[in-house]
Structures are given as C-alpha cells and as structure tokens.
Protein backbone atom coordinates (compact mmCIF):
# COMPACT_ATOMS: atom_id res chain seq x y z
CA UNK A 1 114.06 109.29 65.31
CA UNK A 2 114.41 111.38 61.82
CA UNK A 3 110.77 111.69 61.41
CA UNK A 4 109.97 112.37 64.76
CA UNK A 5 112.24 115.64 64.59
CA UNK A 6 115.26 114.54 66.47
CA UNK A 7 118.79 115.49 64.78
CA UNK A 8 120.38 112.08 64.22
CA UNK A 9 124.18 111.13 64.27
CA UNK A 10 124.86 107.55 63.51
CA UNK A 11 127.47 104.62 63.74
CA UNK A 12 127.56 100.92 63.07
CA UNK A 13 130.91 99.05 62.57
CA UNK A 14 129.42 97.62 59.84
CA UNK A 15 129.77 99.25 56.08
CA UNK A 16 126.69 97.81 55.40
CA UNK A 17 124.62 98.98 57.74
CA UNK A 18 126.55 102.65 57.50
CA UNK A 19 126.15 102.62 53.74
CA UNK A 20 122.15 101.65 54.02
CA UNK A 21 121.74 104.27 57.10
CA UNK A 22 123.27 106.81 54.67
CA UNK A 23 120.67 106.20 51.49
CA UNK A 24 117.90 107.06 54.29
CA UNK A 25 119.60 110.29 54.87
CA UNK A 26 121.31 109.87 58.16
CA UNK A 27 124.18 111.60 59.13
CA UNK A 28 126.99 109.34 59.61
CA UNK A 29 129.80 110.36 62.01
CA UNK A 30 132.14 107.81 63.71
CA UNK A 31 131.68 108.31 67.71
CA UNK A 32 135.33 107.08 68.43
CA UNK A 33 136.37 110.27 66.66
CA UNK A 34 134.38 112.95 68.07
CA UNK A 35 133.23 114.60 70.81
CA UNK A 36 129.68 112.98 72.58
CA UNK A 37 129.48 115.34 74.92
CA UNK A 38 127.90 117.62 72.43
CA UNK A 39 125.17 114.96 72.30
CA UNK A 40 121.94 114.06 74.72
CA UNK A 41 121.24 110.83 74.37
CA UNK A 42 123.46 107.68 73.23
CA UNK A 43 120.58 105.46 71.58
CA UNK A 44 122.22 101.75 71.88
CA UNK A 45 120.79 98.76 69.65
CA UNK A 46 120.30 96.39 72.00
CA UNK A 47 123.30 93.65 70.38
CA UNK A 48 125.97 95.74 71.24
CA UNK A 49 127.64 95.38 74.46
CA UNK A 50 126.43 97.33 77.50
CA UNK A 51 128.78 95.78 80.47
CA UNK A 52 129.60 92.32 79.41
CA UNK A 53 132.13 90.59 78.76
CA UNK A 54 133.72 93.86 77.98
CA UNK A 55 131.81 97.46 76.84
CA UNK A 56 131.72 98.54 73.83
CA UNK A 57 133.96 101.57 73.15
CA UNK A 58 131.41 104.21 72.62
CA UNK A 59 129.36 102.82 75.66
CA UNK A 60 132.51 103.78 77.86
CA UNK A 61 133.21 107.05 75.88
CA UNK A 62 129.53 108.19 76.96
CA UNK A 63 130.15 106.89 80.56
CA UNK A 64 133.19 109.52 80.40
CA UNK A 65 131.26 112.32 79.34
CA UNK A 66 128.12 111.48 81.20
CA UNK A 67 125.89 110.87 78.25
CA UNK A 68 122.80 109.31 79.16
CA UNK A 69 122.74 105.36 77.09
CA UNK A 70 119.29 104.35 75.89
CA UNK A 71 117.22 102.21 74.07
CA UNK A 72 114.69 102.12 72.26
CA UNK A 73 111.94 100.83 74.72
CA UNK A 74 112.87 103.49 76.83
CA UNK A 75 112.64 106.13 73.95
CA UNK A 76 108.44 104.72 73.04
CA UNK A 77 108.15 104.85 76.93
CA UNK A 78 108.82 108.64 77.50
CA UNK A 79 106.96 109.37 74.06
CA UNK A 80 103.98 107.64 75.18
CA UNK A 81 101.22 109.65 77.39
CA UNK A 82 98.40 108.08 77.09
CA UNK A 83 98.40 104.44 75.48
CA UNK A 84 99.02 101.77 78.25
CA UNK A 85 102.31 100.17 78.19
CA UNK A 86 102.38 96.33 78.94
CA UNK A 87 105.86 94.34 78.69
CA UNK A 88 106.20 90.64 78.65
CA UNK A 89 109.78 88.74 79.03
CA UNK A 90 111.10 85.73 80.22
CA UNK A 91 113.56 82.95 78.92
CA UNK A 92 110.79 80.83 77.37
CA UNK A 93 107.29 81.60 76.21
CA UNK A 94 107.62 85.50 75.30
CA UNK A 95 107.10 85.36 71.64
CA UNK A 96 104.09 83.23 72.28
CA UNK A 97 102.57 85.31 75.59
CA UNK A 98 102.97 88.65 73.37
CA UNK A 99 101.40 87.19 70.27
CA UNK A 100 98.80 85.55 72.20
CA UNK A 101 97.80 88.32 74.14
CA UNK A 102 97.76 90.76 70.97
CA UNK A 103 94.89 88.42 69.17
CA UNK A 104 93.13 88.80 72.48
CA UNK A 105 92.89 92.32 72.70
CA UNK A 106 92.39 92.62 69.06
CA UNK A 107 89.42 90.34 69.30
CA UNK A 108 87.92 92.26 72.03
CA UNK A 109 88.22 94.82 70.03
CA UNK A 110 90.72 96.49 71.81
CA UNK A 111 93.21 99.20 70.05
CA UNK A 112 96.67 97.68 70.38
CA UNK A 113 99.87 97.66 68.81
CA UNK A 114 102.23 94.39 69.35
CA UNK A 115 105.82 94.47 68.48
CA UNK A 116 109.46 95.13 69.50
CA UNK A 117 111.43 92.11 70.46
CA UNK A 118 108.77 90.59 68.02
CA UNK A 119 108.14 91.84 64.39
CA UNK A 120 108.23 95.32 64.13
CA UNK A 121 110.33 97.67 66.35
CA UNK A 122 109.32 99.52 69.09
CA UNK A 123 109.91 103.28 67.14
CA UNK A 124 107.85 101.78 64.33
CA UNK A 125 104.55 101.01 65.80
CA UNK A 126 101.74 102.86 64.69
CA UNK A 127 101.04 106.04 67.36
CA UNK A 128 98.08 104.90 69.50
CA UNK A 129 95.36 107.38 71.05
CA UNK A 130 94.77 107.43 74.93
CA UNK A 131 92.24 103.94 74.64
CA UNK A 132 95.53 102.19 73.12
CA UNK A 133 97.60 99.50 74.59
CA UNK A 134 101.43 99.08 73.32
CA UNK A 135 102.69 95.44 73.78
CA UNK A 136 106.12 94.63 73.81
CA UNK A 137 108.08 91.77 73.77
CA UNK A 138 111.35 92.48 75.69
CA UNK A 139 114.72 90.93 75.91
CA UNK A 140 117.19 91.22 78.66
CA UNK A 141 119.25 93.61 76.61
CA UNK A 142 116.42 95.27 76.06
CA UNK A 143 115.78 95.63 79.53
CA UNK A 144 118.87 96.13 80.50
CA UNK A 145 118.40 99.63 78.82
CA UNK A 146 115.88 100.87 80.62
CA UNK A 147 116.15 103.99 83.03
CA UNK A 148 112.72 105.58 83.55
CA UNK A 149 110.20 103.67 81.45
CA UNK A 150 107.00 102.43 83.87
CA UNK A 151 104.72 99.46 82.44
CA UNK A 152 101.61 99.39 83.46
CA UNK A 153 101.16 95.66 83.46
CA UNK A 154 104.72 93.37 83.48
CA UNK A 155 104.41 89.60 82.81
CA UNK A 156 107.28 87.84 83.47
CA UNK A 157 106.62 84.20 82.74
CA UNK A 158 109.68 82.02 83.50
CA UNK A 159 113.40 82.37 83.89
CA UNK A 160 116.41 79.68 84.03
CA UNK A 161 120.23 80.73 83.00
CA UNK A 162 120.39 82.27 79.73
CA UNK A 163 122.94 84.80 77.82
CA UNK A 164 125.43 84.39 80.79
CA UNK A 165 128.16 86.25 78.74
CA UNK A 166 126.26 89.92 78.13
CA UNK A 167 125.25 89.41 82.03
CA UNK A 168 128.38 88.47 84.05
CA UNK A 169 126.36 85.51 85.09
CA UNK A 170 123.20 84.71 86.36
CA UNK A 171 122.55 87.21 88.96
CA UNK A 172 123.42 90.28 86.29
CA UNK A 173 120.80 88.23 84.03
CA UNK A 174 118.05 88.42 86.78
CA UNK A 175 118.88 91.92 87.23
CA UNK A 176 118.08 92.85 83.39
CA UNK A 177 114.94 91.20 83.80
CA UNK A 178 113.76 92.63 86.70
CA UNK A 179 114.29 95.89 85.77
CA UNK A 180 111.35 95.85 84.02
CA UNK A 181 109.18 95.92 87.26
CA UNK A 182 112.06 98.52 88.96
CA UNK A 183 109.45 101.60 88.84
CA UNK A 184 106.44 100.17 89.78
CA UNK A 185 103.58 102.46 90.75
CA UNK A 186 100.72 101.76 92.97
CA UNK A 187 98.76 101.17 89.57
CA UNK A 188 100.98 98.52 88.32
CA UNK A 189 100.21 95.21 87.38
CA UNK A 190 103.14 92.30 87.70
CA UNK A 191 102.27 88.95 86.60
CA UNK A 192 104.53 86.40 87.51
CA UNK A 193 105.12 82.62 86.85
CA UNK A 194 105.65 81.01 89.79
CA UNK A 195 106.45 77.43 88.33
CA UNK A 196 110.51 78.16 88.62
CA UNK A 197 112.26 79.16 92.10
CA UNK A 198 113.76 82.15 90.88
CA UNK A 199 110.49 83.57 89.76
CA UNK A 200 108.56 82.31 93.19
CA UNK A 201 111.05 84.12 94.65
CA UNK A 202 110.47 87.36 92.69
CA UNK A 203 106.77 87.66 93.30
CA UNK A 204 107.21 86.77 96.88
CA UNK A 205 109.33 90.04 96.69
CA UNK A 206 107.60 92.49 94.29
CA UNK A 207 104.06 91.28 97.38
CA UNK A 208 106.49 92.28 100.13
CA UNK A 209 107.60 95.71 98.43
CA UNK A 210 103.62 96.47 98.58
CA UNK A 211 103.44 98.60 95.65
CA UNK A 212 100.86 97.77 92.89
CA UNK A 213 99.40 94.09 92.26
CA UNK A 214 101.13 90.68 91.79
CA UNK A 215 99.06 88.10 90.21
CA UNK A 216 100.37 84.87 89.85
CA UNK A 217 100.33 82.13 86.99
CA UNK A 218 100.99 78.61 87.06
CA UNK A 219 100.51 75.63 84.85
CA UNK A 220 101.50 73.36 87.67
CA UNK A 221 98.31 73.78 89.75
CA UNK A 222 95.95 76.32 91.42
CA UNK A 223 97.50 79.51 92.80
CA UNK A 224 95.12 81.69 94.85
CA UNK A 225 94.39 85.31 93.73
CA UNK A 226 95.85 84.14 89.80
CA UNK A 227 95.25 82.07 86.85
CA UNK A 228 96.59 78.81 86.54
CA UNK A 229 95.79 75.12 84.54
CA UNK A 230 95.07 71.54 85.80
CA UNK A 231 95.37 69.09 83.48
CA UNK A 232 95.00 71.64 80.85
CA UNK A 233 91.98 73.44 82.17
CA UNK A 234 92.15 76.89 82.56
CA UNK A 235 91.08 78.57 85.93
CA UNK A 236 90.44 82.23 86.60
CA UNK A 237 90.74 82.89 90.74
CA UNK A 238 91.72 86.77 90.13
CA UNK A 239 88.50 87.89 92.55
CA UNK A 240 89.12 84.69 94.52
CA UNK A 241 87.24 82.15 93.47
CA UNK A 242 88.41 79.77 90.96
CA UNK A 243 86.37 80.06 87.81
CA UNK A 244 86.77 77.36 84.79
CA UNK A 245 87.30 79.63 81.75
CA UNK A 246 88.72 77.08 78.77
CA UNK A 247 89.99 73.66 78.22
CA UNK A 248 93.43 73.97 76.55
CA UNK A 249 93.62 70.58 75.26
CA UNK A 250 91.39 71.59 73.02
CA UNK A 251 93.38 73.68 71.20
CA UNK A 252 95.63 72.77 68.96
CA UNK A 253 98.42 75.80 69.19
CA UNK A 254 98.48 75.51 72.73
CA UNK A 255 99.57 71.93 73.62
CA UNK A 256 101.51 71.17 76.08
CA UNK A 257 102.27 72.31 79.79
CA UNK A 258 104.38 75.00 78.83
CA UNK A 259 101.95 76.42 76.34
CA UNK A 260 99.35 75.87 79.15
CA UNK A 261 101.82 78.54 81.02
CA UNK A 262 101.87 81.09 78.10
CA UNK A 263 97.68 81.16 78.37
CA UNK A 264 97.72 82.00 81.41
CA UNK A 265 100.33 84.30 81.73
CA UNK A 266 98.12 86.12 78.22
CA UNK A 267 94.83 85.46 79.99
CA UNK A 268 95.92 87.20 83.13
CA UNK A 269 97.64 90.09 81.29
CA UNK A 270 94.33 90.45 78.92
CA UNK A 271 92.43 90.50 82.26
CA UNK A 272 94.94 93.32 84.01
C-alpha cells in the first residue's frame, strides 16, 4: 500500500509484527486510541475476526464510524482494469486447482500471476498488462471480505463444514464462500463441483439466477455441458459433446478421485 502511494496507519497486537512494520517505515498508531473516522478504508488481514465468535475491537470501532473494512483481494480487484481476475476456493483441492491451473496457462504461454491464499500475497504480484490473468487462491476469510470485487471466472470445487467458529456455523461458512460469485456479470464464468449436495445445490442456483455461465465438474461421472472423469479419464463436454482429453492415471501427481476433481475443475477454468 506504501509503494502504491496510499498514506498508511498500522496496528497488530503483536510487538513483533509492530516493531518489523516499523523498520519498513510504516506509521504505527494504535486504532483503539484514535479516531478512524479520519480514515477511508480499514484494510483487515484476513486472521483477525470479522463477526465470529466475537469482532475484533477495531472491526466494531469502524462499524461505529462507518469505515468501509477490506481486504486485500478486494484492494487487487479495484486496482485491476484490465488483467482477468479468476478465483478458486473450496474446503479441499484449492491449493492444488490454483497451482494446477497456473502451470497451464504458463505453458500455453499465457501471462499470469498465481498467488494469494497461496505463496505470495495478493498486493505483491507482479502488475499484469490487459492480456494478463491474476489467479487467486481464496479462503473464506478472504472472501468474507469482499464488497465489490467481480471474477471473471469462479471455481468453486467442493465444500463440507469447515472453520465453524469464524462463521457462526455452517450456513455463515457457505455464505463466505459464495460471495465470491455475489456480483456476477453476464460475462462470468462459475465452475462448480457438483460431487457434494451443497455445491449441486449452488450451481442449480447460480443456472436459475441466469446471469453468466455455470459449468460443471465432476469426478464421479459425466455431467453434460462440463468436464468430468470416469475411471480417471478425463472428458471435455463444454460444446456438448463429450471429448476424451487425458488419462489421469497416468499421472503421477494426480492420483486419486479427488485429484481427478482438481483437473477438472483446472481444465475447465484453463478452458473459461
């Protein structure tokens, strides 16, 4: 945020990380002291507590003056113009999907930058010209921060109950996650697992709503209009007919049914 021009105030309630913030330069204020209404934007790491089990202090102090909370995702998002944005989550398989699909698009020779929940930050990607393609790897608290960012393609490969406690429960958990598809555009691309009910469910929904494309994946058999494996075979049926594109048994880093899922779920997103 320092190099890109913004005038930084910052806080951890750790010494350490106050005392290493400070040798970079950054002002160092503590926000349960001062004013934040004299500030735009509250940018919240994604650990710290947004509603569950309780809010962090500072997140209700900028509730009561009506400073906007953000995170990082969303800050790349409205500095982006050009570059497509494509975000991958789910409880399993989202470390694999986003590397996966960033040695595809590298090998195609595609411009890309691959990061966030994975290896580097989002703010520390390289910039990317208009033929570039950000892809993220997002968490549910990193979701959960979201309040105008729009991804051009969404994967969302799986879900089952998972960090209960920051959620309030499983419903507040699917409602992170599906924020990432909460300002689709006719342009948008969702790709959705359809192997677990909750996620049938969601790309039952996200067809209904109408806007954009919803391609589904499966590694439990075919799925028309998607990608999906049999017995570790890889089919293509994106312009509706299914097309054999690679037998996943035959390689070694991608063994195993739910592995079979991530290719797909890349695959398709590589495709989109």
């Amino acid at each position: 945020l320092t190099a890109g021009g913004a005038n930084v105030v910052a806080w951890d309630d750790s010494v350490v990380q106050r005392t290493g913030a400070q040798s970079h330069g950054i002002k160092i204020e503590n926000f349960l002291e001062t004013r934040l209404s004299r500030v735009s934007s509250l940018v919240l790491s994604p650990g710290i507590p947004l509603r569950h089990p309780v809010p962090h202090p500072v997140v209700k102090m900028a509730r009561s003056s009506s400073v906007e909370i953000v995170g990082d995702i969303e800050l790349l998002a409205r500095s982006v113009c050009g570059p497509r944005l494509v975000g991958i989550t789910g409880t399993n398989g989202k470390s694999t999907v986003t590397s996966l699909l960033g040695h595809l698009m590298r090998t195609a020779g595609e411009n890309v930058q691959v990061g966030a929940n994975i290896g580097k930050p989002a703010l520390s990607l390289d910039p990317l010209d208009n033929s570039g393609v950000f892809v993220l790897e997002l968490s549910s608290f990193q979701l959960d921060l979201l309040t105008t960012a729009i991804f051009d393609v969404g994967v969302w490969i799986n879900l089952s109950p998972d960090h209960l406690e920051r959620h309030g429960g499983l419903n507040g958990y699917i409602r992170a996650k599906t924020n990432l598809f909460e300002r689709r555009t006719d342009a948008s691309v969702a790709i959705i697992g359809v192997d677990d009910s909750i996620s049938a469910d969601l790309a039952e929904n996200l067809r209904q709503d109408g806007i954009g494309m919803v391609i589904p994946i499966s590694s439990k058999g075919s799925v028309s209009g998607g990608v999906y494996t049999v017995d570790g075979q890889l089919y293509d049926d994106l312009d509706g007919e299914s097309v054999a594109v690679a037998d996943l048994q035959n390689i070694l880093a991608l063994r195993g049914q739910h592995n079979w899922q991530n290719a797909a779920a890349a695959f398709a997103a590589a495709r989109a």
